[in-house]
Protein backbone atom coordinates (compact mmCIF):
# COMPACT_ATOMS: atom_id res chain seq x y z
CA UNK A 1 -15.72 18.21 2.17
CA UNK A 2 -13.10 19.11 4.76
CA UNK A 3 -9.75 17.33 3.80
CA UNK A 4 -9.56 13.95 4.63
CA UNK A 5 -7.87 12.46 8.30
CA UNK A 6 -5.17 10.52 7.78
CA UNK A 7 -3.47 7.99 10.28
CA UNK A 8 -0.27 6.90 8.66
CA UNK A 9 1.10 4.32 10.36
CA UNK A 10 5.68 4.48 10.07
CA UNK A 11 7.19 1.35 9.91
CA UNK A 12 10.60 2.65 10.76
CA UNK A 13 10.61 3.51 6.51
CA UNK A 14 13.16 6.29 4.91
CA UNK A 15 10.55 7.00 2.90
CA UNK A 16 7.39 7.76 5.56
CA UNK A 17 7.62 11.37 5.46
CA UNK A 18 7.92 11.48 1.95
CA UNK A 19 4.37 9.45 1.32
CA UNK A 20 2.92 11.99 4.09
CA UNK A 21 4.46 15.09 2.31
CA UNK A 22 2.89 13.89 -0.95
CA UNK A 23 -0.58 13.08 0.73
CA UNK A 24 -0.54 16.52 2.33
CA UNK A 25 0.41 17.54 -0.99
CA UNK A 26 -3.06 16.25 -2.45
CA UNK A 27 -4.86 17.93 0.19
CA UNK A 28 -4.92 15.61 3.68
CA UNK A 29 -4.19 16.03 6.98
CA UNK A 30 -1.47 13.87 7.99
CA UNK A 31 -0.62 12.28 11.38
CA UNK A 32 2.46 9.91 11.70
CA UNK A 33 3.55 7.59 14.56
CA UNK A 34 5.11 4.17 14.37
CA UNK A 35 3.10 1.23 14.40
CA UNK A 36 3.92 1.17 18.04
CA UNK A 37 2.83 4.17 18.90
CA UNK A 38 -0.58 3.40 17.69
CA UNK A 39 -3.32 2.10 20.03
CA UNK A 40 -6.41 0.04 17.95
CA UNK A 41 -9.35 2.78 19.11
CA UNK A 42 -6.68 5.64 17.40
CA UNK A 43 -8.35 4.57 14.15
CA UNK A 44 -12.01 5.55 14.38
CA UNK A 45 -10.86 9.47 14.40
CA UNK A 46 -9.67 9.23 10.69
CA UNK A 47 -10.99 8.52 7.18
CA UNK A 48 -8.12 6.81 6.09
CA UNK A 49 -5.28 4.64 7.00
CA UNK A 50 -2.14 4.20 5.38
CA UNK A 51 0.04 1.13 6.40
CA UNK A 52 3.97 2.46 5.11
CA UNK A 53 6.63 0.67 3.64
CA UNK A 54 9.62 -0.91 6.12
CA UNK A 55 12.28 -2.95 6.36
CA UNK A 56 11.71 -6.72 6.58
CA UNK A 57 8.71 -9.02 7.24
CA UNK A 58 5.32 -7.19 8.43
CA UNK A 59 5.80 -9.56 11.74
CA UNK A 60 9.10 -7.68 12.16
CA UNK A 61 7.63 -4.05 12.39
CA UNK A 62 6.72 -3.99 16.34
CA UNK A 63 2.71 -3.30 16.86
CA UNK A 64 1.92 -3.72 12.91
CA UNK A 65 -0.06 -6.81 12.53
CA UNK A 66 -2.54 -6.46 15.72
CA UNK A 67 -2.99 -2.90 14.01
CA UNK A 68 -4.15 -4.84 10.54
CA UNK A 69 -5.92 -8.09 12.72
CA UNK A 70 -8.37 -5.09 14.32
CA UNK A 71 -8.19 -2.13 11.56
CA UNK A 72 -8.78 -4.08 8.15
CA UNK A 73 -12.05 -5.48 8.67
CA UNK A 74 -13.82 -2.14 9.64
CA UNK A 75 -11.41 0.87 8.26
CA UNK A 76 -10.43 2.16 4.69
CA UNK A 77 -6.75 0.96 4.27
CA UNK A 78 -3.53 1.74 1.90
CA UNK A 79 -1.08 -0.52 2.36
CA UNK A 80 2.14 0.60 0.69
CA UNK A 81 5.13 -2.39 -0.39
CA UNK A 82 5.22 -3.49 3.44
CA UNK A 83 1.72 -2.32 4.22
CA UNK A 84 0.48 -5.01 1.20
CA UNK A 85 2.91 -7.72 2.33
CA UNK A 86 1.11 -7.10 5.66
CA UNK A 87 -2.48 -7.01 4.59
CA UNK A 88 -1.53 -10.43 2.88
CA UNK A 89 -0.70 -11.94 5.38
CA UNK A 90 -3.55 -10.34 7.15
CA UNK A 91 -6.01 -12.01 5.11
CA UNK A 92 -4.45 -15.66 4.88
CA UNK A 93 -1.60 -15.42 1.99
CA UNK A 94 2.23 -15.57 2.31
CA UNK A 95 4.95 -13.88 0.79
CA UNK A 96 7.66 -15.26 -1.22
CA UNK A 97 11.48 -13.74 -1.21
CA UNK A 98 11.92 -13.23 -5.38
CA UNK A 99 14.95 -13.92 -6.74
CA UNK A 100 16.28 -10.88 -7.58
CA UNK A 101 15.88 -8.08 -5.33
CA UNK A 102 14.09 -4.72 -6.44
CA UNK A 103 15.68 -1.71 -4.57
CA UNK A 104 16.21 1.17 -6.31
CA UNK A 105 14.74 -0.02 -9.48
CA UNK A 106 12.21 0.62 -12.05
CA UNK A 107 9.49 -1.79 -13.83
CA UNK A 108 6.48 -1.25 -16.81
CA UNK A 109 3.62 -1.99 -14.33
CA UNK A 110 0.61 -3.52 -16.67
CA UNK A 111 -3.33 -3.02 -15.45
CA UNK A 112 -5.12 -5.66 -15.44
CA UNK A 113 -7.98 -5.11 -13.47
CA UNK A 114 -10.47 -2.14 -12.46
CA UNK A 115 -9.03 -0.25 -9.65
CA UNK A 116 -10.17 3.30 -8.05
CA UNK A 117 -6.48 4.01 -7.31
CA UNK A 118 -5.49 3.36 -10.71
CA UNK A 119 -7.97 5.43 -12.42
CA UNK A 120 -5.91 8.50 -13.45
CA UNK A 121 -3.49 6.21 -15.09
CA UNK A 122 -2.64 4.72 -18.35
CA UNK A 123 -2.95 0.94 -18.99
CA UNK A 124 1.16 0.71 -18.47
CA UNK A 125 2.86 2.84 -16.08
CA UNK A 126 6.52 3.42 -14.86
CA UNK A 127 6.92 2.24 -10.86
CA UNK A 128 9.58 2.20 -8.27
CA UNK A 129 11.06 -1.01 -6.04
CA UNK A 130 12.26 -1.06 -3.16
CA UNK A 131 11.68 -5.12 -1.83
CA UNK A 132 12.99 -8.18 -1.90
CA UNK A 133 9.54 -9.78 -1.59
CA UNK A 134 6.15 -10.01 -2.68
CA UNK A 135 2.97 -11.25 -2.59
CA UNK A 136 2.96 -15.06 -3.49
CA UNK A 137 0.14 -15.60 -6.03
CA UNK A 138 -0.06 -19.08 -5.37
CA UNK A 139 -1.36 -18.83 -1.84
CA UNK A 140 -2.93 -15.61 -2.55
CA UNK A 141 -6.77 -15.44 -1.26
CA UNK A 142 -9.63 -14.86 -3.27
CA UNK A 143 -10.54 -11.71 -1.46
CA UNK A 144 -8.58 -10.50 -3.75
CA UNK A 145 -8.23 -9.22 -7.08
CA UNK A 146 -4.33 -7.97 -8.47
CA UNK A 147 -4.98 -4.99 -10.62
CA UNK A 148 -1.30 -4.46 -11.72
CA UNK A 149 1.51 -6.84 -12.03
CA UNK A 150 5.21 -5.89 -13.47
CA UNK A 151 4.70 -6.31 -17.39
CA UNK A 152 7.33 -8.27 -18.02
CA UNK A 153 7.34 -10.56 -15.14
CA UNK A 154 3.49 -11.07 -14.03
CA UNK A 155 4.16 -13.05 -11.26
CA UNK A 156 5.14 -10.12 -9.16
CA UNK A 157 1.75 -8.15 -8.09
CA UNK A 158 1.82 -4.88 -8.22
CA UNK A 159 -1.30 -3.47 -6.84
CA UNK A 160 -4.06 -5.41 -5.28
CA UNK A 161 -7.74 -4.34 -4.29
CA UNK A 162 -9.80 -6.41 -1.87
CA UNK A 163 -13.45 -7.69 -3.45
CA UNK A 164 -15.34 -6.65 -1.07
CA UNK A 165 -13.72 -4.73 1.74
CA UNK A 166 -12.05 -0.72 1.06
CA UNK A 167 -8.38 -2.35 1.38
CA UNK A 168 -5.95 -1.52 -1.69
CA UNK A 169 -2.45 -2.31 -1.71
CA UNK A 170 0.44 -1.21 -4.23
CA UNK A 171 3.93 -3.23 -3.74
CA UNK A 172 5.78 0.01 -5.37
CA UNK A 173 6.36 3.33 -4.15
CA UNK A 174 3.68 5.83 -5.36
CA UNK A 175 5.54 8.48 -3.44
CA UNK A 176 8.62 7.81 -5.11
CA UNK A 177 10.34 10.01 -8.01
CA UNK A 178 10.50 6.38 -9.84
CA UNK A 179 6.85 6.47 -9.94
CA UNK A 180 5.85 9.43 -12.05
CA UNK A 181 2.44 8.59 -11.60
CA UNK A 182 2.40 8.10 -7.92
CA UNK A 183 0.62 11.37 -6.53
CA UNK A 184 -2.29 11.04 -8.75
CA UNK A 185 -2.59 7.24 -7.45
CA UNK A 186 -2.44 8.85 -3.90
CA UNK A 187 -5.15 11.95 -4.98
CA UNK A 188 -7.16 9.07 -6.34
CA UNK A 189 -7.34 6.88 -2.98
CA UNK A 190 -8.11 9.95 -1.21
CA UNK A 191 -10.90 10.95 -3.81
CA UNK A 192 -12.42 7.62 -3.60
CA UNK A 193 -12.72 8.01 0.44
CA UNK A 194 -15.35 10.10 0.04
């Protein structure tokens, strides 16, 4: 197969170019605008979308959500810390701000569901913050089913994957050196495009 079209979509994130070095890195082709800069037929040239972390709300990152309104029903999605905040939204849920913010630190992340972009990993596995919110399992949809959630605090989801659409979402950094495990996540999302 010929490596897999990416659209990533930048939500004005420090760390955009590093999730499209490591996806290039795992063999795809990479193209990177803002949300903005995207137009909703952009989509249907790619196998993949990646929705990248940002600053703020998802309502905050200019162009994102009509991006996710017309792209998540009908196109493979990652959505990475902002990207799952917006697919949650997306789909009905809210976010809640936690109580202690997560930048620049590191959690045990626990499986706890079957997950394609978990595959290559063990049942716990070291991941990277960078948020001050999350997904707020109370008012999360059924669409969906949380596959990881920080070990010693399970109310924070860490990776979610959508029952019956190809939407997963991770609320840490795979492309992160605090996520050791993070490029065979992203080599694992890719694989499962095919």
């Amino acid at each position: 197969m010929n490596a897999p079209r990416i659209l990533l979509v930048d939500n004005r994130d420090s760390f955009t170019w590093n999730l499209a070095h490591d996806l290039g890195r795992c063999g795809a082709r990479v193209e990177v605008r803002q949300a903005s800069e995207w137009t909703i037929p952009d989509a249907a040239s790619f196998d993949g979308i990646v929705l990248s972390p940002g600053p703020g709300l998802p309502s905050e990152s200019e162009g994102l959500m009509p991006l996710v309104q017309a792209w998540a029903p009908r196109f493979p999605i990652l959505g990475v810390c902002l990207g799952l905040q917006a697919l949650v939204e997306w789909s009905g849920g809210r976010l809640r701000r936690m109580e202690t913010v997560r930048h620049g630190l590191t959690s045990i992340a626990r499986r706890c569901a079957p997950d394609p972009l978990l595959a290559g990993v063990g049942a716990h596995f070291e991941v990277g913050h960078y948020h001050s919110w999350c997904a707020d399992l109370g008012f999360l949809p059924d669409c969906w089913s949380v596959t990881a959630e920080v070990q010693e605090d399970p109310s924070i989801p860490l990776a979610l994957r959508h029952r019956t659409l190809p939407l997963h979402a991770v609320q840490f950094h795979p492309e992160s050196v605090l996520t050791p495990e993070g490029r065979s996540m992203l080599a694992a999302w890719l694989e499962d495009l095919k």
